[in-house]
Structure formats: structure tokens, C-alpha cells
C-alpha atoms as a PDB file:
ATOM      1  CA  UNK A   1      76.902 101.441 109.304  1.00  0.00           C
ATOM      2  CA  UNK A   2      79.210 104.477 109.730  1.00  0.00           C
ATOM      3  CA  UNK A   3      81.682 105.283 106.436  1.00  0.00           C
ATOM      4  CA  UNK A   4      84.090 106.916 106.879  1.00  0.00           C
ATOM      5  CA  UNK A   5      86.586 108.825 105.010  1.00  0.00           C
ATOM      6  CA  UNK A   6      90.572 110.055 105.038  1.00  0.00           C
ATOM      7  CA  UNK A   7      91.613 113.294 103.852  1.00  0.00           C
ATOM      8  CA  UNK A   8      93.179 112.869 100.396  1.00  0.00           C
ATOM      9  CA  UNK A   9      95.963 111.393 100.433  1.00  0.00           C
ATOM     10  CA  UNK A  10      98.731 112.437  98.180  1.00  0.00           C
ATOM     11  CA  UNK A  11     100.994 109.509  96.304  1.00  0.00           C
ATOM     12  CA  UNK A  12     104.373 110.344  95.774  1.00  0.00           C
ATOM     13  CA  UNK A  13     106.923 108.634  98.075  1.00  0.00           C
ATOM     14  CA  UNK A  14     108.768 110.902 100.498  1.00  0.00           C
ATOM     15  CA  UNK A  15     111.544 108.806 100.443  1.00  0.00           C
ATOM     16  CA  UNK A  16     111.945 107.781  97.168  1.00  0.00           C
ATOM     17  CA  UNK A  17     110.206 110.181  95.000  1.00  0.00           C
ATOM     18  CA  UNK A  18     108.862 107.718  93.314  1.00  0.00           C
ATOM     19  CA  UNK A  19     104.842 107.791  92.679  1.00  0.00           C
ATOM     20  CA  UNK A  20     103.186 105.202  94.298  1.00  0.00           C
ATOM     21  CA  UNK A  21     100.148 104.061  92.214  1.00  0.00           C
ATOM     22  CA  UNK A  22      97.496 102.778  93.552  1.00  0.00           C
ATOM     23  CA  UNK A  23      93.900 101.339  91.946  1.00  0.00           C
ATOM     24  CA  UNK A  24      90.660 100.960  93.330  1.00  0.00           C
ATOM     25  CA  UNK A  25      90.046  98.296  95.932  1.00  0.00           C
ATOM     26  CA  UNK A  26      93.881  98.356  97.224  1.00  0.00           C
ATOM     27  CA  UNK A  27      94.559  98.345 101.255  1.00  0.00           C
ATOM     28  CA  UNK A  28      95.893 101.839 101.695  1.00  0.00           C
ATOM     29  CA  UNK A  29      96.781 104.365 104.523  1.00  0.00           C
ATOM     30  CA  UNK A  30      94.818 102.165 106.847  1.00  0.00           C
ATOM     31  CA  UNK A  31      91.529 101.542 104.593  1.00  0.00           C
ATOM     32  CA  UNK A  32      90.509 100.818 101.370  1.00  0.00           C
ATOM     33  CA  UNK A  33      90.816 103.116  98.167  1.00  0.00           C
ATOM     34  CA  UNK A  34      87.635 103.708  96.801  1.00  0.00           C
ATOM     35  CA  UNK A  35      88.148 106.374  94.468  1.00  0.00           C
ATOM     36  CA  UNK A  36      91.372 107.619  92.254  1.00  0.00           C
ATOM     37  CA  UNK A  37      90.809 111.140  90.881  1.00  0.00           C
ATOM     38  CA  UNK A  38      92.243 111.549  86.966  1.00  0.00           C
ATOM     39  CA  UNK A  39      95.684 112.948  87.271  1.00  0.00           C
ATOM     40  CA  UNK A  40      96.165 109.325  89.712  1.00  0.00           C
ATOM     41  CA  UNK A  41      97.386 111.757  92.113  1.00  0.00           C
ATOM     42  CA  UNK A  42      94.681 112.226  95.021  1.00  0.00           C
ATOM     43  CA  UNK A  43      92.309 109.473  96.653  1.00  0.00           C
ATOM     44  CA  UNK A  44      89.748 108.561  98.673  1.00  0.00           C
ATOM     45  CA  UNK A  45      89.990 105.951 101.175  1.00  0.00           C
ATOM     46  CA  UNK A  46      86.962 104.190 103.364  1.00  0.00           C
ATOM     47  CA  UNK A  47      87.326 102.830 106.654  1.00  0.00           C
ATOM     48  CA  UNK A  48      87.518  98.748 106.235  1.00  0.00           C
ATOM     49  CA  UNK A  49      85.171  98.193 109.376  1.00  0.00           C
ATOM     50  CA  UNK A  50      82.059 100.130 110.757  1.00  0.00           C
ATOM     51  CA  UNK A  51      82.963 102.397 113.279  1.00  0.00           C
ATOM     52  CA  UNK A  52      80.167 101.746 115.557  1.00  0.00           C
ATOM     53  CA  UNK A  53      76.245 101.057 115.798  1.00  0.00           C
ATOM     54  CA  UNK A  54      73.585 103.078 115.932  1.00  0.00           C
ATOM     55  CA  UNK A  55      75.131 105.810 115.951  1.00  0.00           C
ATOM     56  CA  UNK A  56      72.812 109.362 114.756  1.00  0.00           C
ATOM     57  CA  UNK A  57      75.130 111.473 111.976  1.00  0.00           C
ATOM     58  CA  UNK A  58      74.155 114.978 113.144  1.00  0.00           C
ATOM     59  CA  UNK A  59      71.680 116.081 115.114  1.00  0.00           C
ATOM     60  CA  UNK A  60      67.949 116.735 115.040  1.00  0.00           C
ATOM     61  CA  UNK A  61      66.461 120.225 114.112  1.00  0.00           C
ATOM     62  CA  UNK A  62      69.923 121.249 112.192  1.00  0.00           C
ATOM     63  CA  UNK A  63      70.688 121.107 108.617  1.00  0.00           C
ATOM     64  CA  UNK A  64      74.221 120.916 108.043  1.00  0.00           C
ATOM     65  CA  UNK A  65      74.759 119.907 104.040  1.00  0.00           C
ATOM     66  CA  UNK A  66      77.988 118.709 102.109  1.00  0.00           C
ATOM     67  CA  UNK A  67      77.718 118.112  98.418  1.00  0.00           C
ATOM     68  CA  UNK A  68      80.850 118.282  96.824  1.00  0.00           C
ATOM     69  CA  UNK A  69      84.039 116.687  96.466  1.00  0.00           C
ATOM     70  CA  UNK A  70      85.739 118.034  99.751  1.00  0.00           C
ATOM     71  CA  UNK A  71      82.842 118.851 101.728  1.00  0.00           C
ATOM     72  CA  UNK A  72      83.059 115.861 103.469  1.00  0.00           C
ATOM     73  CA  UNK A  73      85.961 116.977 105.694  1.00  0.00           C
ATOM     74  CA  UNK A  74      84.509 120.500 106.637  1.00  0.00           C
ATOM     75  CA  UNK A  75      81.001 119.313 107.578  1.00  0.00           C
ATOM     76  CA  UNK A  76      82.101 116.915 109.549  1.00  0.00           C
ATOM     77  CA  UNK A  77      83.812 119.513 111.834  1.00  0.00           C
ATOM     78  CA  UNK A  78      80.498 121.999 111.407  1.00  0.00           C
ATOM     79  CA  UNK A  79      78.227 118.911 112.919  1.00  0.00           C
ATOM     80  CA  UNK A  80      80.726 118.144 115.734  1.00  0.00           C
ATOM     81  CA  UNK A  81      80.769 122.051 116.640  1.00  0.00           C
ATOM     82  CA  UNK A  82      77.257 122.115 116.764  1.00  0.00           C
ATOM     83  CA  UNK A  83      76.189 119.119 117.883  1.00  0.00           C
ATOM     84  CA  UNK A  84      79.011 117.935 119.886  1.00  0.00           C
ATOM     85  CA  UNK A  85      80.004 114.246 121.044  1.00  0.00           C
ATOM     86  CA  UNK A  86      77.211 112.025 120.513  1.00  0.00           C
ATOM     87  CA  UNK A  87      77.162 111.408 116.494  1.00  0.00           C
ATOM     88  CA  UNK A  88      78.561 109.549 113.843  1.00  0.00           C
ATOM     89  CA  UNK A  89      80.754 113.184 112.987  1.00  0.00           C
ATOM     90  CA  UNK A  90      82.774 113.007 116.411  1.00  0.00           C
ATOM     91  CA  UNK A  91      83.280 109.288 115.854  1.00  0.00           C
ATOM     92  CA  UNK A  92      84.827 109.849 112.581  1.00  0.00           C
ATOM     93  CA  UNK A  93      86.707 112.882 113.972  1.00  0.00           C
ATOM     94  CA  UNK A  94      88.347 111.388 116.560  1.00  0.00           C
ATOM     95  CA  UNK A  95      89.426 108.202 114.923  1.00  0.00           C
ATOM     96  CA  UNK A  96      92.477 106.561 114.525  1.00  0.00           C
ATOM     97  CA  UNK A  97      93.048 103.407 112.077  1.00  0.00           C
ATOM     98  CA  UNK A  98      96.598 102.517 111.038  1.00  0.00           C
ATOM     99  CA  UNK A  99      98.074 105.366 111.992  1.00  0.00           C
ATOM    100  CA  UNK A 100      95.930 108.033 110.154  1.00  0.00           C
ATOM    101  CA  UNK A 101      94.228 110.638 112.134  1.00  0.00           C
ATOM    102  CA  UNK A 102      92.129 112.164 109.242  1.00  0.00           C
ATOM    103  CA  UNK A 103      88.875 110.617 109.282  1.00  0.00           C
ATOM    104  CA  UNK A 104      85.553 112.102 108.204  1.00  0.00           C
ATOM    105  CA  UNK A 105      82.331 111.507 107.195  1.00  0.00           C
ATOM    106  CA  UNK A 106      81.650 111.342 103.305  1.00  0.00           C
ATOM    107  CA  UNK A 107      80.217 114.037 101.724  1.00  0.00           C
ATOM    108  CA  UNK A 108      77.251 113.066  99.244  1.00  0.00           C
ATOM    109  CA  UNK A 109      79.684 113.261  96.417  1.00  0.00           C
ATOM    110  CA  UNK A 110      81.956 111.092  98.218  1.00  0.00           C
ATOM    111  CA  UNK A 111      78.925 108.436  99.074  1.00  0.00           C
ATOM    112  CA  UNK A 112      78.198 108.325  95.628  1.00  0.00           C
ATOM    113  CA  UNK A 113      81.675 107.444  94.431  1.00  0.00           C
ATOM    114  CA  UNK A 114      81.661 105.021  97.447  1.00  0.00           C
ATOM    115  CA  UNK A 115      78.250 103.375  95.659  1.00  0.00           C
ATOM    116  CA  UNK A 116      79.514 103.399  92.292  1.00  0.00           C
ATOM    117  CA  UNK A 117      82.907 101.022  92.779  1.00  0.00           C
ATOM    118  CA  UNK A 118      81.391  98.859  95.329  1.00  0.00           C
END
């Protein structure tokens, strides 16, 4: 199974100015909130489906590590550059669910989070 991730996404209504609160759980910005920071203001969504099967999330021979809480987004583009087409990394990178472009895989901060509100 392939998790993926969207940027942050930011929750203040461009039309409105209103905030828009979400909680963990909700259906939002294609995919499912899995993690509110503090200030309610950033999130992190996961894909609602697997993206595909089988699929390898780097490649062999090449240690490529992402820890923190935005590390996620950036080693996903560092495994695509260096291993190219065939992994999990260009799957997420290339994605497109409801609209959003942003996809990426989770760093190990981010899987964590993932593990914790499931």
C-alpha cells in the first residue's frame, strides 16, 4: 500500500475569510485529514485509496532519508531525481486526486502521525 500525502494545506477561506475548521478523519482537499497541527491552521491529508501495487519506494543501493515534519515533500522529489519513474515517489509526484496536484510520500514523522489517529 502506497500513502500518500498533500502539501499542507492552509484553512482560511479565500472567499470568505472565514477559517474553515476541520478535525481529524474529515474528507478534505481530495483525501482524508489525518493530522491538525496546534494553532488548527496547517494539515495533513492521506490519499483515501492506494495508489498502486507493488510498487518499490526508492531504489536499491541509495539512501535517501526524511524524518521530520516536512521532509516528506522534499524527499520525495530527491528519490524521483535519482531514481526516476519506476517507484512509489514518481507515483505520488505525479498524482492528481480531486483536483490537488501536491502529493508526496510521508516522511517518517508523517507515517507516524498517520499510525497514531488510525
Amino acid at each position: 500500500m502506497i500513502l500518500v500525502l498533500l502539501g499542507s494545506a492552509f484553512l482560511a477561506s479565500a472567499q470568505t475569510g472565514n477559517r474553515q475548521k476541520v478535525k481529524l478523519g474529515d474528507h478534505y482537499h481530495g483525501g482524508i485529514v489525518f493530522f491538525v497541527d496546534d494553532s488548527g491552521d496547517r494539515v495533513f491529508i492521506a490519499a483515501p485509496y492506494d495508489q498502486s501495487q507493488g510498487a518499490r519506494w526508492g531504489c536499491s543501493g541509495s539512501i535517501i532519508g526524511a524524518s521530520g515534519l516536512t521532509d516528506g515533500k522534499s524527499n520525495t522529489a530527491a528519490i524521483v531525481g535519482h531514481c526516476g519513474r519506476n517507484t512509489a515517489a514518481y507515483i505520488c509526484d505525479t498524482l492528481t486526486i480531486g483536483g490537488y496536484t501536491d502529493w508526496y510520500l510521508p516522511s517518517q514523522f508523517e507515517l507516524n502521525k498517520m499510525y497514531e489517529h488510525a
